[in-house]
C-alpha atoms as a PDB file:
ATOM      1  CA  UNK A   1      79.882  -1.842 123.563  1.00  0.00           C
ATOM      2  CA  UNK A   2      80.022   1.802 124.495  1.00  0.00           C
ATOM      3  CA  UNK A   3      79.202   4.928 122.125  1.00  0.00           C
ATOM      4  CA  UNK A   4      82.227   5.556 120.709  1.00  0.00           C
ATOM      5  CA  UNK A   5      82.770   2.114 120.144  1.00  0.00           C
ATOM      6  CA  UNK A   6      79.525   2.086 117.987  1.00  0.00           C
ATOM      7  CA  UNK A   7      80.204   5.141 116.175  1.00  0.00           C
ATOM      8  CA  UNK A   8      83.847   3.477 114.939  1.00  0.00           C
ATOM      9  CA  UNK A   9      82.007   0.006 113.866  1.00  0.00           C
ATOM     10  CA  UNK A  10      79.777   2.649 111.621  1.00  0.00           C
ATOM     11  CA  UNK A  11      82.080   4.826 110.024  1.00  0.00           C
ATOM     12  CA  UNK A  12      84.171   1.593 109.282  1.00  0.00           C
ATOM     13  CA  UNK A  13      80.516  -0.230 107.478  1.00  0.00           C
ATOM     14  CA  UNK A  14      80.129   3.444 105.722  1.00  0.00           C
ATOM     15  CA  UNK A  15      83.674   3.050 104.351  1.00  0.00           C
ATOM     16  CA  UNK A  16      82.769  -0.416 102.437  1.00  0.00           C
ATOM     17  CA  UNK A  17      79.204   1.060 101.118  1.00  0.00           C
ATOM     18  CA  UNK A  18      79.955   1.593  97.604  1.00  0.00           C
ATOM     19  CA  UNK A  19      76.569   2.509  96.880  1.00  0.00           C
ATOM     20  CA  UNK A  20      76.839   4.903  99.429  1.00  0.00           C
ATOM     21  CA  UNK A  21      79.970   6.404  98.449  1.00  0.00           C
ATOM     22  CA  UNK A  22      78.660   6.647  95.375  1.00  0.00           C
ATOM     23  CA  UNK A  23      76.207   8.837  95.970  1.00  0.00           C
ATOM     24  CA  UNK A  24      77.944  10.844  97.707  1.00  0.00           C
ATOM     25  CA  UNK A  25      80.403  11.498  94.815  1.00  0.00           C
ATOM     26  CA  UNK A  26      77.501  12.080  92.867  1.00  0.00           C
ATOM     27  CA  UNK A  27      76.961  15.060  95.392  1.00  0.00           C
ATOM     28  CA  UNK A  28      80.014  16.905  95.319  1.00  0.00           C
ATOM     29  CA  UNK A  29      80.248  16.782  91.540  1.00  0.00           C
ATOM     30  CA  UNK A  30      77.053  18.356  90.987  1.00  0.00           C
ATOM     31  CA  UNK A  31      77.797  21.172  93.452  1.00  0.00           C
ATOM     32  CA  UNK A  32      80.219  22.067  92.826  1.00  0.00           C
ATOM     33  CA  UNK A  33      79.323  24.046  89.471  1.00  0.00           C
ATOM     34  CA  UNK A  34      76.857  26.018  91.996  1.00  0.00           C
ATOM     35  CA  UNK A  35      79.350  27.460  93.907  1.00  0.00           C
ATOM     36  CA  UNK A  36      77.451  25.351  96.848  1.00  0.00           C
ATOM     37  CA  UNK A  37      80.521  26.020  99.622  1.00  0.00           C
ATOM     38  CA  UNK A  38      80.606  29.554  98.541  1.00  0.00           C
ATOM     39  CA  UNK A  39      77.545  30.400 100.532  1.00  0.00           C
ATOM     40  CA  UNK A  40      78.041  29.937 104.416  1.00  0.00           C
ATOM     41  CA  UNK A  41      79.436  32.016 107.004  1.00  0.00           C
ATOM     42  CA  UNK A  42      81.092  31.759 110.300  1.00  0.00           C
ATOM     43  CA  UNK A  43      80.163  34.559 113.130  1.00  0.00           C
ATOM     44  CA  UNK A  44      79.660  36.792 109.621  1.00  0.00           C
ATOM     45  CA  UNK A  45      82.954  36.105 107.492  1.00  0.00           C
ATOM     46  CA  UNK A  46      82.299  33.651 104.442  1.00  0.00           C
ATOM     47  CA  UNK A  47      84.336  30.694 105.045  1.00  0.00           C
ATOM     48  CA  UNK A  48      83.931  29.013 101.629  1.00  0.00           C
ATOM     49  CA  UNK A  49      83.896  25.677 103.309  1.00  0.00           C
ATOM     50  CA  UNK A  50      81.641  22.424 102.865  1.00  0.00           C
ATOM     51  CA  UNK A  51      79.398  22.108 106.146  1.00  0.00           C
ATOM     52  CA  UNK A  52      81.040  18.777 106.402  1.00  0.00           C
ATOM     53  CA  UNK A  53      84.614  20.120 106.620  1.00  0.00           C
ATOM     54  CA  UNK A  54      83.928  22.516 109.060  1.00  0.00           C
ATOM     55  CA  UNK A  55      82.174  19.639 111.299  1.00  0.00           C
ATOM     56  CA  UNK A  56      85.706  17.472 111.250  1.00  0.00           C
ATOM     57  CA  UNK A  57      88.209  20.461 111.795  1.00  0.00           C
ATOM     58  CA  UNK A  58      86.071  21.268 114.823  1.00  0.00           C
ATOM     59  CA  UNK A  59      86.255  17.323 115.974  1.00  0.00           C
ATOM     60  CA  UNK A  60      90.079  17.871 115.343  1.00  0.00           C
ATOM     61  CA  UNK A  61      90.759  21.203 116.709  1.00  0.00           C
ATOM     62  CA  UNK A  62      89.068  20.026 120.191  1.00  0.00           C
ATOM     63  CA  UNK A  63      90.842  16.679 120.004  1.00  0.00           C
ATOM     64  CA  UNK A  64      94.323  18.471 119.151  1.00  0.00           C
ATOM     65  CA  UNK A  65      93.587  21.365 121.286  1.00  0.00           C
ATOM     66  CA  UNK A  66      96.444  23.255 119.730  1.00  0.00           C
ATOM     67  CA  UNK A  67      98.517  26.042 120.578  1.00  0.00           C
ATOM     68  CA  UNK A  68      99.165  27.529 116.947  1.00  0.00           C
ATOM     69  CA  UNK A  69      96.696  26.282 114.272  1.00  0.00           C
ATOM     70  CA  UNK A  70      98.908  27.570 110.232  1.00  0.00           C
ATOM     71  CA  UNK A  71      96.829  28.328 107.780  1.00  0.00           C
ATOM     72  CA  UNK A  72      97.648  28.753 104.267  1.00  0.00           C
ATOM     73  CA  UNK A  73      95.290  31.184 102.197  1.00  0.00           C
ATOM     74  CA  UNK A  74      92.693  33.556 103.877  1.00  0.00           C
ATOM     75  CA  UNK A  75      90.242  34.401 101.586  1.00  0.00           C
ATOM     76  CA  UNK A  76      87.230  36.312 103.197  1.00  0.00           C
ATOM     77  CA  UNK A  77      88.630  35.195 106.637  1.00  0.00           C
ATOM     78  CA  UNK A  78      85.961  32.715 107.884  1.00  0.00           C
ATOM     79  CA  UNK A  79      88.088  29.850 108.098  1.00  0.00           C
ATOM     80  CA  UNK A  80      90.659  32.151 110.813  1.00  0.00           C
ATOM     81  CA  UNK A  81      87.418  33.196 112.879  1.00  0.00           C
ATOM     82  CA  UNK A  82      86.340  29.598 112.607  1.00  0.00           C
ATOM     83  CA  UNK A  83      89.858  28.527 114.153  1.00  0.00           C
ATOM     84  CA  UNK A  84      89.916  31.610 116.360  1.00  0.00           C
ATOM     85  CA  UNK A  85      86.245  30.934 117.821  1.00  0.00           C
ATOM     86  CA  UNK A  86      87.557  27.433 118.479  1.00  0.00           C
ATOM     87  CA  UNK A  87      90.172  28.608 120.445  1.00  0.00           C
ATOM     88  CA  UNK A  88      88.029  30.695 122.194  1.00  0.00           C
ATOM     89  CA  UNK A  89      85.974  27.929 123.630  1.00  0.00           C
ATOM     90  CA  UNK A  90      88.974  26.331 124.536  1.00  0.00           C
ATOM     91  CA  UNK A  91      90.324  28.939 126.040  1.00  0.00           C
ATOM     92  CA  UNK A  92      87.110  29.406 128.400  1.00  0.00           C
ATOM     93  CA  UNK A  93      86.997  25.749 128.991  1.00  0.00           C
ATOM     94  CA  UNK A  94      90.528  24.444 130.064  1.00  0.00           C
ATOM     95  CA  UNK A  95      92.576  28.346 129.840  1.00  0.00           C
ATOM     96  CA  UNK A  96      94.668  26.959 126.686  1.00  0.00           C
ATOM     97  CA  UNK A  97      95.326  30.230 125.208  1.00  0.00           C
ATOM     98  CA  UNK A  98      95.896  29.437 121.133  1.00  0.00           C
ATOM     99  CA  UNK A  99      96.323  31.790 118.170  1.00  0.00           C
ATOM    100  CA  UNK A 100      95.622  31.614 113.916  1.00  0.00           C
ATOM    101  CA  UNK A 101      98.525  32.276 112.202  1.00  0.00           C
ATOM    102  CA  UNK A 102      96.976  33.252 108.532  1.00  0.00           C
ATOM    103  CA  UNK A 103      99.211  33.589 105.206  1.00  0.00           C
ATOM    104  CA  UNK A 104      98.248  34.886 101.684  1.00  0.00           C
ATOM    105  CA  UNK A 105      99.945  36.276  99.228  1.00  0.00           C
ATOM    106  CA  UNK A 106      97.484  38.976  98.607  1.00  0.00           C
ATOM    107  CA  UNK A 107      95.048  39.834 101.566  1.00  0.00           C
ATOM    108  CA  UNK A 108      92.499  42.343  99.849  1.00  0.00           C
ATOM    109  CA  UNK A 109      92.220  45.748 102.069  1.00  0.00           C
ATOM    110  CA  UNK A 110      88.265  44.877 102.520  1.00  0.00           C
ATOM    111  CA  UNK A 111      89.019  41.572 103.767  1.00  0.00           C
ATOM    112  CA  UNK A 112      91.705  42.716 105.874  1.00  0.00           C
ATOM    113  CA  UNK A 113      89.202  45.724 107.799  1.00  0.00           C
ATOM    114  CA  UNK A 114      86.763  43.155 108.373  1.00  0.00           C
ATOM    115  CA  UNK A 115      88.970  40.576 109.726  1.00  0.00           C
ATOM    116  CA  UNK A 116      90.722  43.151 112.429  1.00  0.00           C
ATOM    117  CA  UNK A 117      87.148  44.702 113.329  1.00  0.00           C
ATOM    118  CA  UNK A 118      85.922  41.301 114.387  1.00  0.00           C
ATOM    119  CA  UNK A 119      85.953  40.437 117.859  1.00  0.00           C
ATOM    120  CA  UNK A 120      87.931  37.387 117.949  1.00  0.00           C
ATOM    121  CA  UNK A 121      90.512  39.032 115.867  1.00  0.00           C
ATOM    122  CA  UNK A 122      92.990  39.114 119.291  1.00  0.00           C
ATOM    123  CA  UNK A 123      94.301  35.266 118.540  1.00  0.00           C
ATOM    124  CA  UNK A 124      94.970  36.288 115.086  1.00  0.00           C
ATOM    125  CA  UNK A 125      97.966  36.925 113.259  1.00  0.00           C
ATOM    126  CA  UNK A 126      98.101  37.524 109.457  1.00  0.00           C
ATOM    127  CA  UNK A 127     101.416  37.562 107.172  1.00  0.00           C
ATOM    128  CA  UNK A 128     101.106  38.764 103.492  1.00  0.00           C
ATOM    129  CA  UNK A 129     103.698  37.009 101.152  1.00  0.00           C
ATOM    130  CA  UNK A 130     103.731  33.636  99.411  1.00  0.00           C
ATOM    131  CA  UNK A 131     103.428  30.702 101.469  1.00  0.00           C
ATOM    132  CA  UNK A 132     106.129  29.038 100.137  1.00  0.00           C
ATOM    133  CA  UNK A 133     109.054  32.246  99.844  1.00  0.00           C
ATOM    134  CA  UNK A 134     111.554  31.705 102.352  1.00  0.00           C
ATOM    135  CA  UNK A 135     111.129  34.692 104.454  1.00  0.00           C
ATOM    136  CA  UNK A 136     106.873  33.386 104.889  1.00  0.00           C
ATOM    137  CA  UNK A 137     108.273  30.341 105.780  1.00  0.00           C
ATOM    138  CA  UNK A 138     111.488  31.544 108.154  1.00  0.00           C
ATOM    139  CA  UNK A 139     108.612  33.546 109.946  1.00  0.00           C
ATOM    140  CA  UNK A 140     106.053  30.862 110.468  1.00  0.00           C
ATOM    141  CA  UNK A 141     109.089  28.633 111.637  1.00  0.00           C
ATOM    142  CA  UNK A 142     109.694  31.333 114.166  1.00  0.00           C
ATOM    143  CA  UNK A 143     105.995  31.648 115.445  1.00  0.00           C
ATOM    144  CA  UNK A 144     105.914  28.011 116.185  1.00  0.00           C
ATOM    145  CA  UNK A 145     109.346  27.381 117.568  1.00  0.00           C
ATOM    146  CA  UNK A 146     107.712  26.218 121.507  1.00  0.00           C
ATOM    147  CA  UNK A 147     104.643  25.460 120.631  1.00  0.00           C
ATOM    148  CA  UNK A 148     103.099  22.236 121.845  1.00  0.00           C
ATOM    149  CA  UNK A 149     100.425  21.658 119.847  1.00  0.00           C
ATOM    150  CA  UNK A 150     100.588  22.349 116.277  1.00  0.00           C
ATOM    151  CA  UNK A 151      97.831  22.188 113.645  1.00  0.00           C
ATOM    152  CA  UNK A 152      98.166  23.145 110.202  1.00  0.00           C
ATOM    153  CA  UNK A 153      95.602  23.793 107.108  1.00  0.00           C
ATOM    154  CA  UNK A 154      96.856  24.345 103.708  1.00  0.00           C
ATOM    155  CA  UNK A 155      94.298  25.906 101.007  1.00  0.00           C
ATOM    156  CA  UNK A 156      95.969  28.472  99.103  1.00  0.00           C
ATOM    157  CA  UNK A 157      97.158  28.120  95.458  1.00  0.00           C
ATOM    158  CA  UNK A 158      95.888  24.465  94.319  1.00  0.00           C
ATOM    159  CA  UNK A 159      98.765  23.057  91.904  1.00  0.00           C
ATOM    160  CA  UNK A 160     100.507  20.336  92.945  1.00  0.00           C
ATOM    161  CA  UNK A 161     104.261  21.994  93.192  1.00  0.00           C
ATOM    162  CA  UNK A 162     102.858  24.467  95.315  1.00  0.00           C
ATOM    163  CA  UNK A 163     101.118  22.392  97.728  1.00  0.00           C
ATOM    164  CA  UNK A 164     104.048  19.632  97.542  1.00  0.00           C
ATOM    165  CA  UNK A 165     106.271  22.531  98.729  1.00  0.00           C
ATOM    166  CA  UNK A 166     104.304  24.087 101.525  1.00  0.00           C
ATOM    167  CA  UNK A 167     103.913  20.380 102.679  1.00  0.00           C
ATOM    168  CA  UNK A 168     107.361  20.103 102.640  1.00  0.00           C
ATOM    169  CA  UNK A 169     107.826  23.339 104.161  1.00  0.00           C
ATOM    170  CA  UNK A 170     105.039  23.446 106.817  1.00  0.00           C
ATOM    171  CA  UNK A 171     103.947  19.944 107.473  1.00  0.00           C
ATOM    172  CA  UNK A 172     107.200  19.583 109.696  1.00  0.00           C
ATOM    173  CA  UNK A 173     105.919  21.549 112.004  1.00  0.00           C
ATOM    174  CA  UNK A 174     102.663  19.828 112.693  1.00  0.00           C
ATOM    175  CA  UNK A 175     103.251  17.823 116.308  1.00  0.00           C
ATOM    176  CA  UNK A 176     102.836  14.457 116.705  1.00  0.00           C
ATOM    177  CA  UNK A 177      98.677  13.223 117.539  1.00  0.00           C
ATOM    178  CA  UNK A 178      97.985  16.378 115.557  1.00  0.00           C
ATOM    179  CA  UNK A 179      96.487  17.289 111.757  1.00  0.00           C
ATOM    180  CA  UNK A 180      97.929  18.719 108.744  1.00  0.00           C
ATOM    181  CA  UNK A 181      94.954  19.142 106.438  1.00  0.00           C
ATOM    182  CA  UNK A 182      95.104  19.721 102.574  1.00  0.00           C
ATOM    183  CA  UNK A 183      91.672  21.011 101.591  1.00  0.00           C
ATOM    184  CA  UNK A 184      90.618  20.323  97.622  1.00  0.00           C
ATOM    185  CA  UNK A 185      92.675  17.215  97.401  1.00  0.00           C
ATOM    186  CA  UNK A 186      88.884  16.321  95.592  1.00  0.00           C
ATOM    187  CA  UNK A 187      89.939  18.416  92.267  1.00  0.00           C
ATOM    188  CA  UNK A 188      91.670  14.764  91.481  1.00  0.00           C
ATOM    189  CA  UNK A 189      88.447  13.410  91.657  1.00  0.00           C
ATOM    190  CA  UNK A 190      85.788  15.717  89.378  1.00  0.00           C
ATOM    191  CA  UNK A 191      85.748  16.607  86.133  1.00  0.00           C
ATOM    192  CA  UNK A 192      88.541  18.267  84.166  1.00  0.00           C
ATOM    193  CA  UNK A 193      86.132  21.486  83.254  1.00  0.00           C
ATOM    194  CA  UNK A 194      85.081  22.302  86.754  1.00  0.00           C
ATOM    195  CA  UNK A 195      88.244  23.496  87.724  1.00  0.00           C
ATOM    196  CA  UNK A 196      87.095  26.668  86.193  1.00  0.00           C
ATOM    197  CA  UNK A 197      90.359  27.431  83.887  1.00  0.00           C
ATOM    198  CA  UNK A 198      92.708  27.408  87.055  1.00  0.00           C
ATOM    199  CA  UNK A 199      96.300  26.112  86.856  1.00  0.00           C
ATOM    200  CA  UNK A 200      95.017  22.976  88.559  1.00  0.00           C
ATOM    201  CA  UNK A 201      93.332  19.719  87.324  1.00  0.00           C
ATOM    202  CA  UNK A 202      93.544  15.931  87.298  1.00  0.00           C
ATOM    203  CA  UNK A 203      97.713  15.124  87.779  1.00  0.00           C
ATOM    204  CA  UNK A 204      98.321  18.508  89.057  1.00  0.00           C
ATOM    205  CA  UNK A 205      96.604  19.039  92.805  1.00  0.00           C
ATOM    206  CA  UNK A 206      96.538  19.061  96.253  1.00  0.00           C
ATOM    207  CA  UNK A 207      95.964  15.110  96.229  1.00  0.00           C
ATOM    208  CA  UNK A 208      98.878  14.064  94.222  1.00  0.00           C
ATOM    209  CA  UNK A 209     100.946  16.695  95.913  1.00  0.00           C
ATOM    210  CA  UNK A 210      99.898  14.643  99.112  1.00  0.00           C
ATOM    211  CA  UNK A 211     100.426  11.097  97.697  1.00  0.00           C
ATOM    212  CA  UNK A 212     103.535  12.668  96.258  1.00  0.00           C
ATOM    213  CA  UNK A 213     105.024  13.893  99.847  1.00  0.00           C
ATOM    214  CA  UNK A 214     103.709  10.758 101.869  1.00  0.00           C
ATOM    215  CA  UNK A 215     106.426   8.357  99.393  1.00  0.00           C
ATOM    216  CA  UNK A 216     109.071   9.811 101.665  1.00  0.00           C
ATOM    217  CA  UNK A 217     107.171  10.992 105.040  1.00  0.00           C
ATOM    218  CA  UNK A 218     105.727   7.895 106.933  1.00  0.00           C
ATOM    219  CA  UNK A 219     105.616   9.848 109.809  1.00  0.00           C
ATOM    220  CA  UNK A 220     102.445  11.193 108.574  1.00  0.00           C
ATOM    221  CA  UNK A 221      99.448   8.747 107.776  1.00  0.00           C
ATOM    222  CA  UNK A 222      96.022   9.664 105.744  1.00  0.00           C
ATOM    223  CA  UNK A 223      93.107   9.187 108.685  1.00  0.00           C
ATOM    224  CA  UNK A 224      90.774   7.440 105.950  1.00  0.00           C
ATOM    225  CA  UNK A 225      87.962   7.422 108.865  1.00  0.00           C
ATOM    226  CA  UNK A 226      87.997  10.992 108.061  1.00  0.00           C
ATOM    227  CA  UNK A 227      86.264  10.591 105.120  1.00  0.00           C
ATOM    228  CA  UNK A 228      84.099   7.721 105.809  1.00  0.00           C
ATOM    229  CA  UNK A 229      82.698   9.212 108.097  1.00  0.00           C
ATOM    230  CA  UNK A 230      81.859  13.087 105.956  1.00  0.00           C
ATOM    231  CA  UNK A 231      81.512  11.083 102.994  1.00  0.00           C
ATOM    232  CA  UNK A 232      81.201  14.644 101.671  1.00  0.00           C
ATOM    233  CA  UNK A 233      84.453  16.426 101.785  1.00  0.00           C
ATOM    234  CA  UNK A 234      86.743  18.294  99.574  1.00  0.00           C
ATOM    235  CA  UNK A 235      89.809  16.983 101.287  1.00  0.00           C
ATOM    236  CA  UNK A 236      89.480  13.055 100.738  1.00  0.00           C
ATOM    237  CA  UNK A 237      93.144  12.004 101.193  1.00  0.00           C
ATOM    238  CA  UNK A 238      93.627  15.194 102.460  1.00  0.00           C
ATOM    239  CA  UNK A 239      93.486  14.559 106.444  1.00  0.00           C
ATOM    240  CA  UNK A 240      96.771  13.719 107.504  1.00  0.00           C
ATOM    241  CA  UNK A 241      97.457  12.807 110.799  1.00  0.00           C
ATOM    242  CA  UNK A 242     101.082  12.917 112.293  1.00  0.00           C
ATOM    243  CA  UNK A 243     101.913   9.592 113.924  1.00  0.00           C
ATOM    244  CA  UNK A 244     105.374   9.969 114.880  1.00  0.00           C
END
């Protein structure tokens, strides 16, 4: 049995440790409180990420190596240098030259300086509008039309019309042996009060938007080895992998 072999036959055993898992739930519920993903950085932008997360995109965006990586909802901009960096490496390994497309509806002017003084800002594009109005979306449509490889994040606005309607509006676009990944599918999973007063909570998320838009979309599948494997994640459910 070779490496890779082992390392399936142990994220499989993880997935049926309920004791495990367990612990592990007990994890992200008590950090969340603390803020605990609001304090890492990527090459100095706060990415606002779980450790975990950030370990699997990179597994992904090497496997995918994509041509256009979407990403819904900037933030501080860590998560684009994160993708950019990736592409960088790429780039210098195999001469696959990729780009970030970013979207927000409101990038703050601070945020914005920052993100165009870094150096890796050259593979990144940012739009300013709501991810789901039709001219965001006739523009992304545009930026991908030729592309390859296609990988797609969503993390903007949490509620679960929102995210059901960028799925339905970006996850077409994701190609086939690649990701689209709905971060904080976990707000199904924690306790009413730590959504903090936001529009979201149990019934009304990421995850249901996700179970909601797989009824109808079996060309997309939820890669459950995923999170077996972080066992800490706030996207359980929430890696999707396109199949066909």
């Amino acid at each position: 049995m070779n490496f890779d072999q082992e390392v399936q036959q142990r994220i499989a055993a993880i997935g049926e440790d309920e004791a495990l898992k367990a612990r592990a739930a007990e994890f992200m519920q008590a950090s969340l409180a603390p803020k605990y993903s609001y304090n890492f950085s990527w090459l100095g932008r706060p990415i606002i990420q779980y450790p975990q997360d950030m370990v699997a995109m990179q597994e992904i965006i090497w496997q995918v190596q994509p041509d256009l990586i979407i990403e819904t909802g900037i933030a501080h901009g860590g998560s684009l240098i994160f993708s950019a960096s990736m592409l960088e490496l790429i780039a210098s390994c195999t001469g696959n030259q990729g780009e970030v497309l970013g979207l927000d509806i409101d990038i703050r002017p601070h945020n914005r300086a920052a993100i165009e003084a870094h150096p890796l800002f050259k593979r990144i594009t940012m739009l300013e509008g709501s991810s789901i109005a039709d001219d965001i979306i006739a523009q992304v449509t545009a930026k991908a039309a030729g592309k390859q490889r296609v990988l797609v994040c969503l993390d903007s606005n949490h509620t679960h019309d929102h995210v059901l309607a960028e799925l339905q509006a970006y996850a077409p676009l994701t190609s086939v042996g690649s990701y689209c990944v709905v971060m904080d599918t976990v707000v199904e999973d924690v306790a009413d009060e730590l959504s903090n007063n936001r529009p979201w909570g149990k019934g009304n998320n990421p995850k249901t938007a996700v179970w909601e838009y797989l009824k109808t979309h079996d060309e997309f599948k939820i890669d459950q080895s995923i999170h077996n494997k972080l066992l800490i994640t706030v996207a359980p459910d929430g890696y999707l992998k396109r199949v066909k």
